[in-house]
C-alpha atoms as a PDB file:
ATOM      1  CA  UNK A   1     101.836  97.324  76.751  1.00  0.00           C
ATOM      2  CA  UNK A   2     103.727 100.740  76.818  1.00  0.00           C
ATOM      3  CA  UNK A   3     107.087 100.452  76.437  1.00  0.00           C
ATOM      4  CA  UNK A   4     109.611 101.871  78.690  1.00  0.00           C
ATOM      5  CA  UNK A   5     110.777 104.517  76.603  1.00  0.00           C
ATOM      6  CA  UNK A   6     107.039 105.544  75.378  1.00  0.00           C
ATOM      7  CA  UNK A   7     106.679 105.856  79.424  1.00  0.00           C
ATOM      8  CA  UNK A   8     109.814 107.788  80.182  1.00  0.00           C
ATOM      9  CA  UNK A   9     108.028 110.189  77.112  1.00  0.00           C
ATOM     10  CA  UNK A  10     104.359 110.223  78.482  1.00  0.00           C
ATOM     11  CA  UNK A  11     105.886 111.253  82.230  1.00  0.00           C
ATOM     12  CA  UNK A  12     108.729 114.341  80.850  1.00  0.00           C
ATOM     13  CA  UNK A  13     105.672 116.023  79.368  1.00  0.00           C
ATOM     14  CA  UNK A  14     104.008 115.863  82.493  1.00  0.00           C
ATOM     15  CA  UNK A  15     106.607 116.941  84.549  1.00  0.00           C
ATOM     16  CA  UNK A  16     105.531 120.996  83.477  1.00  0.00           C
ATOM     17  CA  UNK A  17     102.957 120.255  85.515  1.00  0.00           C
ATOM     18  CA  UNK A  18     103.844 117.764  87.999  1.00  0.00           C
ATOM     19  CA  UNK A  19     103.325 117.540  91.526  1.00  0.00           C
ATOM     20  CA  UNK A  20     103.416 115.315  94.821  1.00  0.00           C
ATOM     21  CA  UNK A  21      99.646 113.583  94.169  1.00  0.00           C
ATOM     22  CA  UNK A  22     100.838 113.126  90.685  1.00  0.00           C
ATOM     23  CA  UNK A  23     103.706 111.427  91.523  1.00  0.00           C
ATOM     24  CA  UNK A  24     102.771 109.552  93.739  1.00  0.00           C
ATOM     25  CA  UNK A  25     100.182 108.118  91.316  1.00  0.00           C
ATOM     26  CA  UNK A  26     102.864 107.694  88.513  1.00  0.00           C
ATOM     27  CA  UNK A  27     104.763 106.120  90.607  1.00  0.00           C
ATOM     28  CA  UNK A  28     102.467 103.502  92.363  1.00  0.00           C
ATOM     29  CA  UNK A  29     101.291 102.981  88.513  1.00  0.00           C
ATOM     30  CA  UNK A  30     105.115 101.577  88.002  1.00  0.00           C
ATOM     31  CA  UNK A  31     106.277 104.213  85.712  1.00  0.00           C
ATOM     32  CA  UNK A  32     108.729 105.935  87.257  1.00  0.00           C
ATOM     33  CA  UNK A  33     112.032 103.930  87.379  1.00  0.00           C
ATOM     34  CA  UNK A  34     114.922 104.644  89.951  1.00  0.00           C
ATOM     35  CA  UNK A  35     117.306 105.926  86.952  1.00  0.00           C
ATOM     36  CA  UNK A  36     114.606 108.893  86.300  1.00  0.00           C
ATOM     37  CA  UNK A  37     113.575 109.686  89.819  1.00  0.00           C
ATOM     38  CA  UNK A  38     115.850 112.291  90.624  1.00  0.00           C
ATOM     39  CA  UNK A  39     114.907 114.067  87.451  1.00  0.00           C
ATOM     40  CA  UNK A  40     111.272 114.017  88.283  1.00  0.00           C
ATOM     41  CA  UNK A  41     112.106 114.768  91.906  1.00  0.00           C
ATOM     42  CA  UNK A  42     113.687 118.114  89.865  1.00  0.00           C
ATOM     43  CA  UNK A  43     110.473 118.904  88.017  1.00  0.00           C
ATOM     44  CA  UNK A  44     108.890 118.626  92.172  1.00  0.00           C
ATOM     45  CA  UNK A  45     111.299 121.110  93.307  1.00  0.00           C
ATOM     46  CA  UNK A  46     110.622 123.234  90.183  1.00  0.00           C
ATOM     47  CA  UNK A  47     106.578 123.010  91.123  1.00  0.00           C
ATOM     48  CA  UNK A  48     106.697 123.946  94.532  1.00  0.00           C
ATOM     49  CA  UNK A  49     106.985 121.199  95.844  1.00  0.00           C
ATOM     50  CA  UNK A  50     110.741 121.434  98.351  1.00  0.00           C
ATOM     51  CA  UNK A  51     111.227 119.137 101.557  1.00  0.00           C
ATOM     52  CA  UNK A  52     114.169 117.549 102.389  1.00  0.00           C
ATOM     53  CA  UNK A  53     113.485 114.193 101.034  1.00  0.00           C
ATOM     54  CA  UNK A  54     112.840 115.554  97.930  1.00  0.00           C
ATOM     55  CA  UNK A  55     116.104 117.436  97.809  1.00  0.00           C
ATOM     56  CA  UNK A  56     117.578 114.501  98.906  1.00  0.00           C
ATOM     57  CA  UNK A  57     116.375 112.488  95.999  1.00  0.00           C
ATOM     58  CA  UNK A  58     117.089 115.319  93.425  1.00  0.00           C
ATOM     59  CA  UNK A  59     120.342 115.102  94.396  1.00  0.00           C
ATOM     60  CA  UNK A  60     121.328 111.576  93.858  1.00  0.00           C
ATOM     61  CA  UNK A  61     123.518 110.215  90.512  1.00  0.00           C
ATOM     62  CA  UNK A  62     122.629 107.059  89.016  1.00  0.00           C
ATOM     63  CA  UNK A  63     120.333 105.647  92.021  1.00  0.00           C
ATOM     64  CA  UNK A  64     119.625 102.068  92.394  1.00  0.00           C
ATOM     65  CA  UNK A  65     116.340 100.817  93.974  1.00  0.00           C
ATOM     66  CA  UNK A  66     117.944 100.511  97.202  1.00  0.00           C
ATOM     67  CA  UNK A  67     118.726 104.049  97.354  1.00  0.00           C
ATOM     68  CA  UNK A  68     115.398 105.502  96.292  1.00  0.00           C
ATOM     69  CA  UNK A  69     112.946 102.892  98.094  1.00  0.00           C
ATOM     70  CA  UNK A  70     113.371 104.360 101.812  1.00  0.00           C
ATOM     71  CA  UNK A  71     113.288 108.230 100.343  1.00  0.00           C
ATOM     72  CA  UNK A  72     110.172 107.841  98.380  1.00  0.00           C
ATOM     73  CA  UNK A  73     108.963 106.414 101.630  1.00  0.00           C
ATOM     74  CA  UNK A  74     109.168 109.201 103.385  1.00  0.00           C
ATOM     75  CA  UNK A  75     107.952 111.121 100.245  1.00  0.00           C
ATOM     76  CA  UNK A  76     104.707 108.863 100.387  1.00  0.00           C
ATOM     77  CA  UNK A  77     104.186 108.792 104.374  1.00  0.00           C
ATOM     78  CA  UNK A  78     104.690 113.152 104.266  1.00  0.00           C
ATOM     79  CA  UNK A  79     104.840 115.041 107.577  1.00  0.00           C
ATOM     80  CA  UNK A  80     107.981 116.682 106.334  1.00  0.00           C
ATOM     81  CA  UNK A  81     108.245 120.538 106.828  1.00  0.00           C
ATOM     82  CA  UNK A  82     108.044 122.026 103.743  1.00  0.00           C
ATOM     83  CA  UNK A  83     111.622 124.478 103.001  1.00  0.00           C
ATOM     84  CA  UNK A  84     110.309 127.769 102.923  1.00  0.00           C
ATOM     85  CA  UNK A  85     111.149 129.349  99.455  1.00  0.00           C
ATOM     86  CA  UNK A  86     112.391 133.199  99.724  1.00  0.00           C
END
């Protein structure tokens, strides 16, 4: 078994090129954990990747489950407008 720090590793290095499918994936594979998320939801913004739920999760300090579980919802169900980058 990977340890959680060995995880936390594996995913930083992947956040150069991370994006929504990826996250998704890591995330339904159990390695992302609420205290990283708004980090990773970072790395999304820095790829591209900008709707409000995102924005909304980058923007959160020391999340518990609770807060994260009904954003990455509406991460994973989509049909959010993408902001337009200028």
């Amino acid at each position: 078994m990977v340890s959680r720090s060995s995880k936390a590793i594996l995913i930083d290095k992947a956040c150069k090129t991370l994006n929504l499918d990826l996250a998704q994936i890591l995330f339904a594979a159990g390695m992302f954990y609420e205290e990283i998320l708004p980090d990773f939801a970072c790395a999304l913004l820095e790829n591209d990747n900008d709707t409000p739920a995102i924005r909304e999760l980058a923007g959160l300090n020391r999340p518990t489950l609770g807060d994260v579980n009904p954003i990455v919802e509406r991460i994973q169900r989509g049909g959010e407008a993408p902001i337009a980058s200028y």
